[in-house]
N, C-alpha and C. Protein backbone atom coordinates (compact mmCIF):
# COMPACT_ATOMS: atom_id res chain seq x y z
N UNK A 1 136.62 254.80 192.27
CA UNK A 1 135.38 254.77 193.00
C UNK A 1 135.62 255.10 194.48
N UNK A 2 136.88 254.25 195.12
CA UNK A 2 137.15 254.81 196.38
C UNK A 2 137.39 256.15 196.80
N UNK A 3 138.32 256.64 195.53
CA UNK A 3 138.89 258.03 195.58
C UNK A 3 137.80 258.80 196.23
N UNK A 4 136.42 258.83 195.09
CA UNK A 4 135.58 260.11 195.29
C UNK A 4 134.74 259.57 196.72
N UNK A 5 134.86 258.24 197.04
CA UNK A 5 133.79 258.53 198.43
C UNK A 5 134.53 259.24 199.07
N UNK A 6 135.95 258.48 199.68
CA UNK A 6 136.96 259.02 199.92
C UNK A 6 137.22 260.92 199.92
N UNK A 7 136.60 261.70 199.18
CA UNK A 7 137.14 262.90 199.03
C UNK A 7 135.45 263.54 199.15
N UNK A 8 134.55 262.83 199.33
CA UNK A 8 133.10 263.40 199.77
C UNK A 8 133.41 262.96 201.10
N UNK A 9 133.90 262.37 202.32
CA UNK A 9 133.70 262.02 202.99
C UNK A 9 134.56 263.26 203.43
N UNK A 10 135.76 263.32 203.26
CA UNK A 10 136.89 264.08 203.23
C UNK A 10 136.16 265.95 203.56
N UNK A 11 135.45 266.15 202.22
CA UNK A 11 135.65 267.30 202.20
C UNK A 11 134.26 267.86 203.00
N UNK A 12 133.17 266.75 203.60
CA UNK A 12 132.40 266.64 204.02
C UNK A 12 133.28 267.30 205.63
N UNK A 13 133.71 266.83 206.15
CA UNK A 13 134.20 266.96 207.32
C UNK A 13 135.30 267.78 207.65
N UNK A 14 135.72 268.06 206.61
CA UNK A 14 136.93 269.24 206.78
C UNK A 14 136.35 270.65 207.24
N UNK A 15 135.43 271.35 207.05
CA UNK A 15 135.32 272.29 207.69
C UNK A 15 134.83 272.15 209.40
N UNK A 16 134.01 271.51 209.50
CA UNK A 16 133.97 270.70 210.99
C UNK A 16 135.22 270.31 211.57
N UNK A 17 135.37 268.92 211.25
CA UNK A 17 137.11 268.28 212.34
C UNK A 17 138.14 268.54 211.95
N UNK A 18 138.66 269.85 210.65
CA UNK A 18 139.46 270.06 210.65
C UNK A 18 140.72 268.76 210.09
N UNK A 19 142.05 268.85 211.41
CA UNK A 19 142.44 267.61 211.13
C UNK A 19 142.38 266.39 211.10
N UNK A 20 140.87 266.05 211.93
CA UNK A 20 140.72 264.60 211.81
C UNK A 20 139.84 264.16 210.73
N UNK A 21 139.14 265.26 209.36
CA UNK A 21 138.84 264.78 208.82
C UNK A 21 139.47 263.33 207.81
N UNK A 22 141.03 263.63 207.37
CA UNK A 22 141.69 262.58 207.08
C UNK A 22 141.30 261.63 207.61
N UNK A 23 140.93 261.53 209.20
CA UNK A 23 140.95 259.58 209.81
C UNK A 23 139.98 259.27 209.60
N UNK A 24 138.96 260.08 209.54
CA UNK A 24 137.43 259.59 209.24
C UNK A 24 137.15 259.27 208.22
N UNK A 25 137.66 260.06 206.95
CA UNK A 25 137.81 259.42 205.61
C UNK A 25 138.11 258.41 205.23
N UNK A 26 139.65 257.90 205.98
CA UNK A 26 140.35 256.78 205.90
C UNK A 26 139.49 255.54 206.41
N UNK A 27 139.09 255.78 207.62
CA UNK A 27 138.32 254.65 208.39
C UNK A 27 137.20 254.74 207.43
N UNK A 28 136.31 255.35 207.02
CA UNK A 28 134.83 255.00 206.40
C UNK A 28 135.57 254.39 204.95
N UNK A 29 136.42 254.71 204.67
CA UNK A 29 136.81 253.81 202.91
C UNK A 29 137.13 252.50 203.70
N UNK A 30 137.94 252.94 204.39
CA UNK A 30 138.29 251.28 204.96
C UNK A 30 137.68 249.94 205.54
N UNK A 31 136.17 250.47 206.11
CA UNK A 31 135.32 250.10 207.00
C UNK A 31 134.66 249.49 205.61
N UNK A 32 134.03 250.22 204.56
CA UNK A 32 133.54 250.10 203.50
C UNK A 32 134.52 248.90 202.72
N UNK A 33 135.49 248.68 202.53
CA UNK A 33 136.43 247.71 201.98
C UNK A 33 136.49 246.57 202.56
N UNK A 34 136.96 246.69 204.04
CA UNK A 34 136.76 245.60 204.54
C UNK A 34 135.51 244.87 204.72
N UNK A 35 133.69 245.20 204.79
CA UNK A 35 132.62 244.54 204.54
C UNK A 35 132.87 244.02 203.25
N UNK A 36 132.92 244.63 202.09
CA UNK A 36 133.25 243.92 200.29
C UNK A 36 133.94 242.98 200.54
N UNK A 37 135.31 242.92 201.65
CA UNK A 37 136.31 241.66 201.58
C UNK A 37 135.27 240.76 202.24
N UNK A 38 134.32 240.86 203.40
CA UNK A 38 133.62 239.91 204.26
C UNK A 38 132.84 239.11 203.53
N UNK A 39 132.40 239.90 202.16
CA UNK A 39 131.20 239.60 201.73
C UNK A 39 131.45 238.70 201.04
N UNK A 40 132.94 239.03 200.22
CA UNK A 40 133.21 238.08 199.09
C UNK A 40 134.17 236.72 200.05
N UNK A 41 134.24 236.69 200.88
CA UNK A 41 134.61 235.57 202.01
C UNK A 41 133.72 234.66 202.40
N UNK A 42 132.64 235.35 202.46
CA UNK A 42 130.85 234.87 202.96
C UNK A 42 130.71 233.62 201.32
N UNK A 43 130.57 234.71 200.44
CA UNK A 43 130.47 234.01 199.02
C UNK A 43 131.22 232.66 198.88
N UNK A 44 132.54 232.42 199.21
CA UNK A 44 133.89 231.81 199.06
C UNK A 44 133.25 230.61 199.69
N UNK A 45 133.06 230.59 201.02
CA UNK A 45 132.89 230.06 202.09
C UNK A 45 131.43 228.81 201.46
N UNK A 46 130.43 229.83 201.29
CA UNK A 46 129.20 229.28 201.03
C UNK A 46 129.46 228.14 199.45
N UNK A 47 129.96 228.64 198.70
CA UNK A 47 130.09 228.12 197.90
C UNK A 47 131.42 227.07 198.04
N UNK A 48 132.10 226.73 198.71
CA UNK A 48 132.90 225.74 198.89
C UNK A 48 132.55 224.57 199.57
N UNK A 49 131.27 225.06 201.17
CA UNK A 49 130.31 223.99 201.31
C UNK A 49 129.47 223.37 200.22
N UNK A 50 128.97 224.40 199.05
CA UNK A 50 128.22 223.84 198.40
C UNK A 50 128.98 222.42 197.54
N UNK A 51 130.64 222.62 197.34
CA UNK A 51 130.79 221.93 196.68
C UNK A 51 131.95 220.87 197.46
N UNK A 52 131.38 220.95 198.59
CA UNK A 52 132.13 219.92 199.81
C UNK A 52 133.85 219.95 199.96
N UNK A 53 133.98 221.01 199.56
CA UNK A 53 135.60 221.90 199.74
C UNK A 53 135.67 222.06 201.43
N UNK A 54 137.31 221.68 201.93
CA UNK A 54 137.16 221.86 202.77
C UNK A 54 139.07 222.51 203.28
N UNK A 55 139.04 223.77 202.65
CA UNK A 55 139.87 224.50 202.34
C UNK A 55 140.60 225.00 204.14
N UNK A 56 139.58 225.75 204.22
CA UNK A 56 140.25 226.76 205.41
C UNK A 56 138.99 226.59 206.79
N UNK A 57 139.42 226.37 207.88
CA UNK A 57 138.49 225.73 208.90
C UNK A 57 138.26 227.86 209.11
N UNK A 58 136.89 227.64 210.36
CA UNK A 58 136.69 229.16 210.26
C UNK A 58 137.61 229.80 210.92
N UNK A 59 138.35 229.46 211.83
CA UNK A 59 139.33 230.09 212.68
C UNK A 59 140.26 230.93 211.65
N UNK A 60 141.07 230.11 210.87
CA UNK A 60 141.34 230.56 209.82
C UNK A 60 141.15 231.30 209.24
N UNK A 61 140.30 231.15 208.73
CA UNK A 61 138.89 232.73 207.93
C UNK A 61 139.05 233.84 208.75
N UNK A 62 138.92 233.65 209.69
CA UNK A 62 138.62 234.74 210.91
C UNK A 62 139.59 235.77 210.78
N UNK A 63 141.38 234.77 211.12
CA UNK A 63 142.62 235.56 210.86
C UNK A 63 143.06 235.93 209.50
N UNK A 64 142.60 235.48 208.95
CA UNK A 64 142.73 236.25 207.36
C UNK A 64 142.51 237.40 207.10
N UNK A 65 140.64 237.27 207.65
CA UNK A 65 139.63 238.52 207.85
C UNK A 65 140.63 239.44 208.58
N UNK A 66 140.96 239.03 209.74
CA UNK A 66 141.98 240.09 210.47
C UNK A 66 142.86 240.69 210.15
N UNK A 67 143.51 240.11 209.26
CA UNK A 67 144.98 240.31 208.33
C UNK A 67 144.70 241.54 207.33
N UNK A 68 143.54 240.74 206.45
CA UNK A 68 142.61 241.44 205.76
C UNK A 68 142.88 242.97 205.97
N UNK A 69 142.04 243.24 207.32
CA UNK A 69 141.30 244.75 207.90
C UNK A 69 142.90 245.43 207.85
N UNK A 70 143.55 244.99 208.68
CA UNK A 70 144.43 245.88 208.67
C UNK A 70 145.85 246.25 207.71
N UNK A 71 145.36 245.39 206.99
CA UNK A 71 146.58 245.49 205.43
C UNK A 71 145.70 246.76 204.90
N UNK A 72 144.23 246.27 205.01
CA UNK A 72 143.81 247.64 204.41
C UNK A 72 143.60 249.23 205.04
N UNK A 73 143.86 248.98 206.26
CA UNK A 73 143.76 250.23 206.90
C UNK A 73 145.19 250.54 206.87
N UNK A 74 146.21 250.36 206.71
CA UNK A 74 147.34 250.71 206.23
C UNK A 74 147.60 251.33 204.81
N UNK A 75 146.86 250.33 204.04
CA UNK A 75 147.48 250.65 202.62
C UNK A 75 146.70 252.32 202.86
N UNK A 76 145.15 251.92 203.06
CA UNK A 76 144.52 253.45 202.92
C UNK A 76 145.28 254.82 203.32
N UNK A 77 145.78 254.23 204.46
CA UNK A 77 146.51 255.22 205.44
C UNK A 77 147.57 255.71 204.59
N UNK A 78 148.38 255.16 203.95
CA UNK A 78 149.34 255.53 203.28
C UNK A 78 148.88 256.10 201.78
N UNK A 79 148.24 255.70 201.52
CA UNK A 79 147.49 256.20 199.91
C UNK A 79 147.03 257.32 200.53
N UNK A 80 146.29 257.83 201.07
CA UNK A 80 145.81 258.64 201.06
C UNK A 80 146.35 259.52 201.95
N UNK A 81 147.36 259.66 202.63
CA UNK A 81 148.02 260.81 203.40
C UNK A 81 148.84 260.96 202.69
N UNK A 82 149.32 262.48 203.10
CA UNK A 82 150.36 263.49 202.55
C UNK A 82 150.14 263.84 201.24
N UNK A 83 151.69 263.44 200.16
CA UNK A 83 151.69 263.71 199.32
C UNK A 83 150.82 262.77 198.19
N UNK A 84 150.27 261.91 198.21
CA UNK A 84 149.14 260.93 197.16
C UNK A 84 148.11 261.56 197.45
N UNK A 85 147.68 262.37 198.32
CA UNK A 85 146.23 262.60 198.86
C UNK A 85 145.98 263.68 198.00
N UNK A 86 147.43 264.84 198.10
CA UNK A 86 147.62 266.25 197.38
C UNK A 86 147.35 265.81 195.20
N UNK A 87 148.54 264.64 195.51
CA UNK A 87 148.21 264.57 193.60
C UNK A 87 146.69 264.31 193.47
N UNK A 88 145.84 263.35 194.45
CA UNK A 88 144.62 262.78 194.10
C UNK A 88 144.36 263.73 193.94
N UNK A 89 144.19 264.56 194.63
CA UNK A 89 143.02 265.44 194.96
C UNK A 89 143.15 266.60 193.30
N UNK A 90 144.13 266.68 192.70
CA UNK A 90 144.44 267.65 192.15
C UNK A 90 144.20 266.97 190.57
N UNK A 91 144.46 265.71 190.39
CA UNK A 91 143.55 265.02 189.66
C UNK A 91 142.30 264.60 189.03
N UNK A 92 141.48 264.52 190.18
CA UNK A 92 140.43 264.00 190.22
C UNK A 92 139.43 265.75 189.63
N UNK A 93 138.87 265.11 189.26
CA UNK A 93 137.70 265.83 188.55
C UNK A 93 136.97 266.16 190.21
N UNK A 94 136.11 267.61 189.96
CA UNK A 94 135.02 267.83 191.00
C UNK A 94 134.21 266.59 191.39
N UNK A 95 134.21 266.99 192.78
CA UNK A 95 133.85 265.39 193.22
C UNK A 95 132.29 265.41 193.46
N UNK A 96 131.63 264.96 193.01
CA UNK A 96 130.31 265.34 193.26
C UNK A 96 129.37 264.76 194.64
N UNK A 97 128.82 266.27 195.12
CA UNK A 97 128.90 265.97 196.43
C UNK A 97 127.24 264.79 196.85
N UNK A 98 127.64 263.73 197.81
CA UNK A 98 126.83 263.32 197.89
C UNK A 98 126.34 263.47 199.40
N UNK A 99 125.12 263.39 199.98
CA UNK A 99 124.76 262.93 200.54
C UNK A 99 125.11 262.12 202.01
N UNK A 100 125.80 262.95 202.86
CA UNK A 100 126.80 262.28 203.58
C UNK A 100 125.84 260.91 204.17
N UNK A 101 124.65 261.36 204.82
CA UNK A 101 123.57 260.05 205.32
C UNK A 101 123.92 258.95 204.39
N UNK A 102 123.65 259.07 203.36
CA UNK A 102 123.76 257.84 202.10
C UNK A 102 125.13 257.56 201.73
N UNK A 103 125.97 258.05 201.91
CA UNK A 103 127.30 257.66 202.50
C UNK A 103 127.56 256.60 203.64
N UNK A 104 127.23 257.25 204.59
CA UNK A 104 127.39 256.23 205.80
C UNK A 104 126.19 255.13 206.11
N UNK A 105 125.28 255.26 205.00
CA UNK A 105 124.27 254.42 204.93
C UNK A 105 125.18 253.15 204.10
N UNK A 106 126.01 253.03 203.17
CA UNK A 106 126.84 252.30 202.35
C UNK A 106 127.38 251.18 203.46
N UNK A 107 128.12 251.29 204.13
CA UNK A 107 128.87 250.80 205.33
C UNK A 107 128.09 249.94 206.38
N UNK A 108 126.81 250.40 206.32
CA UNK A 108 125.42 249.73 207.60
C UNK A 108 125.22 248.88 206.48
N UNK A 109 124.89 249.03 204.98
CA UNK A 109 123.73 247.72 204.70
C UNK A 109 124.88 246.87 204.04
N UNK A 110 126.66 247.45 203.84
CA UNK A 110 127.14 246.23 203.77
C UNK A 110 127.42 245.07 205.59
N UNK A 111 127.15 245.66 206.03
CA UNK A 111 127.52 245.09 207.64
C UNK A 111 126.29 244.31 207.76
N UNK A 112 125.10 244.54 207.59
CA UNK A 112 123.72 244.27 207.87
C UNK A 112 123.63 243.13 206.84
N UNK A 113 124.42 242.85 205.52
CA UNK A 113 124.24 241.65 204.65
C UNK A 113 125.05 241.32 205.02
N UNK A 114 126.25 241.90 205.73
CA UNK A 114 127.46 240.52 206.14
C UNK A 114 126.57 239.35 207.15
N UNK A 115 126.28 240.28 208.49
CA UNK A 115 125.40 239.65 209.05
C UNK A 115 124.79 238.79 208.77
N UNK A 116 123.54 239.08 208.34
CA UNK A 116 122.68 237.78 207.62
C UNK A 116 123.09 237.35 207.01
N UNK A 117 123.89 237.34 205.87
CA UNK A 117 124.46 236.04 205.27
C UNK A 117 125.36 234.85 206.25
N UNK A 118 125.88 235.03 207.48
CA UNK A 118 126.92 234.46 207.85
C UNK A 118 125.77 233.96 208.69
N UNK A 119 124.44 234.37 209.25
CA UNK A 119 124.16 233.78 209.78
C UNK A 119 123.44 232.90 208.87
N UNK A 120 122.89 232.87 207.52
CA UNK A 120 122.46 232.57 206.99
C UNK A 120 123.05 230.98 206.75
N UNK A 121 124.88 231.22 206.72
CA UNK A 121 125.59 230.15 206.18
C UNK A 121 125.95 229.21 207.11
N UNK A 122 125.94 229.81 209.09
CA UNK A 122 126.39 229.20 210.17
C UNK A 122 125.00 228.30 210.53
């Protein structure tokens, strides 16, 4: 699922930025991953008050979250440059092109429910 946003985002921008399409790819999968990790943290969180768990204070949470972002902007970084990027790509079935707006629309309404939920839960 990552692959093909990943390679619409990719091939979206390659004739434009050239070589920075790679970072933009990387960052929008990554940006996109890390809200899913927020969300399911949000979930964790809410539901451990519900059941008077008192696991990880938020500071905690916070540096996890931090830990989180950039384990994954690494792993991406490495999955998907050079030679993994070449097999993906040569793999993967035609990627069907979407919609770059509704692409980067993905990334706003997971940020926009991180939001309200956390304020929802604070």
């Amino acid at each position: 699922m990552f692959d093909n946003l990943y390679f619409n985002v990719f091939n979206f921008y390659k004739p434009r930025l050239k070589q920075k399409a790679n970072t933009v790819a990387v960052v929008y999968v990554s940006v996109l991953q890390f809200f899913l990790l927020v969300l399911l943290a949000i979930f964790f969180i809410a539901f451990g008050k519900q059941m008077s768990l008192s696991v990880l204070s938020t500071d905690k949470i916070v540096f996890v979250l931090i830990f989180g972002a950039v384990f994954i902007y690494f792993r991406n970084w490495m999955h998907y440059s050079g030679r993994k990027r070449n097999t993906l790509k040569a793999k993967s079935k035609k990627s069907s092109n979407h919609n770059i707006y509704v692409l980067w629309l993905i990334p706003v309404v997971l940020i926009f429910l991180s939001v309200l939920f956390w304020n929802k839960l604070v």
